[in-house]
Structures are given as structure tokens and as C-alpha cells.
C-alpha atoms as a PDB file:
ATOM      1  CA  UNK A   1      19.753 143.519 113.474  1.00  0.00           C
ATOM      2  CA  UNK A   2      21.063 144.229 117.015  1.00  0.00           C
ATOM      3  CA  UNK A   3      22.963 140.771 117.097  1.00  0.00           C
ATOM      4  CA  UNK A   4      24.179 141.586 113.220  1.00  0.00           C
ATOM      5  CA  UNK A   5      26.145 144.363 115.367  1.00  0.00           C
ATOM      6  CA  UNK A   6      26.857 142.972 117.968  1.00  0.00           C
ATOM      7  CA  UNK A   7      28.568 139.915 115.929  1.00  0.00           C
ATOM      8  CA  UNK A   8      30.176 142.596 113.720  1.00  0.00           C
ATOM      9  CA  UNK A   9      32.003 144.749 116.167  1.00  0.00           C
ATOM     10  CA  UNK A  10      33.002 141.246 118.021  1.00  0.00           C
ATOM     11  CA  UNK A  11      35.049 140.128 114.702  1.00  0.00           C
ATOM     12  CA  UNK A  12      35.920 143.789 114.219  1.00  0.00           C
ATOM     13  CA  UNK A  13      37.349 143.391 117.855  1.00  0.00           C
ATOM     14  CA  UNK A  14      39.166 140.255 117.478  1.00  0.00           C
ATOM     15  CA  UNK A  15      40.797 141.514 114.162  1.00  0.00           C
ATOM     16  CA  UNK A  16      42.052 144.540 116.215  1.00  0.00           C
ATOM     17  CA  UNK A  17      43.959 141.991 118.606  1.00  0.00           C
ATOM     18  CA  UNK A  18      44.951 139.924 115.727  1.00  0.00           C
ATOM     19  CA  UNK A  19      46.768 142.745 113.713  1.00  0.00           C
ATOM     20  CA  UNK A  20      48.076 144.195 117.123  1.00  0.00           C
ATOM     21  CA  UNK A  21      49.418 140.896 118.202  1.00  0.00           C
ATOM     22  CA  UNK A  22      51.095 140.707 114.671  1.00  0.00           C
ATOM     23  CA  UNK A  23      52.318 144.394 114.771  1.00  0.00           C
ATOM     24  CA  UNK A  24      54.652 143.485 118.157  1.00  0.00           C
ATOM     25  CA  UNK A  25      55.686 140.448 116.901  1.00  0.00           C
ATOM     26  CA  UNK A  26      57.057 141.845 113.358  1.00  0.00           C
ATOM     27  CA  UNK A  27      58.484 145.077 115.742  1.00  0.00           C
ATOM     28  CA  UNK A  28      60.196 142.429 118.356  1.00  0.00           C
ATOM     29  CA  UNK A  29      60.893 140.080 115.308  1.00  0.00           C
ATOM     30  CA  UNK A  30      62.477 143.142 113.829  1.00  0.00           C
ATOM     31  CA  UNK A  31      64.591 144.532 116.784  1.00  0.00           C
ATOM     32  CA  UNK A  32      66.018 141.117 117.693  1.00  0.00           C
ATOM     33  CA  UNK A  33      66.690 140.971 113.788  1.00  0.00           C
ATOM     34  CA  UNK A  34      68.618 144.287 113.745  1.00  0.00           C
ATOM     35  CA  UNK A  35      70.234 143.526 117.114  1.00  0.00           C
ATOM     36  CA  UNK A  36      71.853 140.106 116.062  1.00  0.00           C
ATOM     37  CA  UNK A  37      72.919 141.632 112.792  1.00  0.00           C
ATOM     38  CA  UNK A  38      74.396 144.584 114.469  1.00  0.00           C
ATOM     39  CA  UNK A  39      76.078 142.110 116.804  1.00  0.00           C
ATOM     40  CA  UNK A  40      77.200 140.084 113.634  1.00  0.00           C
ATOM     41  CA  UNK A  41      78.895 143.263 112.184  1.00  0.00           C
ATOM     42  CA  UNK A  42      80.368 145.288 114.806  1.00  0.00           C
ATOM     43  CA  UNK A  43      81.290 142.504 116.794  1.00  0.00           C
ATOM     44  CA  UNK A  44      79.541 144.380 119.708  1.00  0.00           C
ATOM     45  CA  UNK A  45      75.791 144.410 121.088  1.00  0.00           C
ATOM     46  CA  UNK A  46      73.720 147.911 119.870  1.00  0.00           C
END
């Protein structure tokens, strides 16, 4: 039962980093996104 837990707040863990890891890519994904589209229409970096 103690190693159930143990297991279970390992994966709960490693999902954590997973969707974390995801989160800053989509937000740098995002920035860069906006950034080369702002570039793209005002002819000038945001």
C-alpha cells in the first residue's frame, strides 16, 4: 500500500513536469509567434 503511494505521487510528479515543460514551451512558442508576426506587420520588432 505504501509503495501504491509512493508509485502514485512519483507519476503524479512527473506529470507535473510534463504539463509544466509543455506550458513554457506553448508560452515561448507563443511569444516568438506573436513577435515574428508583429515584426511581419509593423515592419518593426515589439
Amino acid at each position: 500500500m505504501v509503495a501504491f503511494g509512493f508509485h502514485l505521487m512519483g507519476e503524479t510528479v512527473f506529470w507535473l513536469k510534463s504539463l509544466c515543460q509543455l506550458g513554457f514551451v506553448c508560452v515561448f512558442g507563443f511569444y516568438f509567434w506573436i513577435r515574428s508576426t508583429g515584426f511581419v506587420c509593423t515592419g518593426a520588432i515589439v
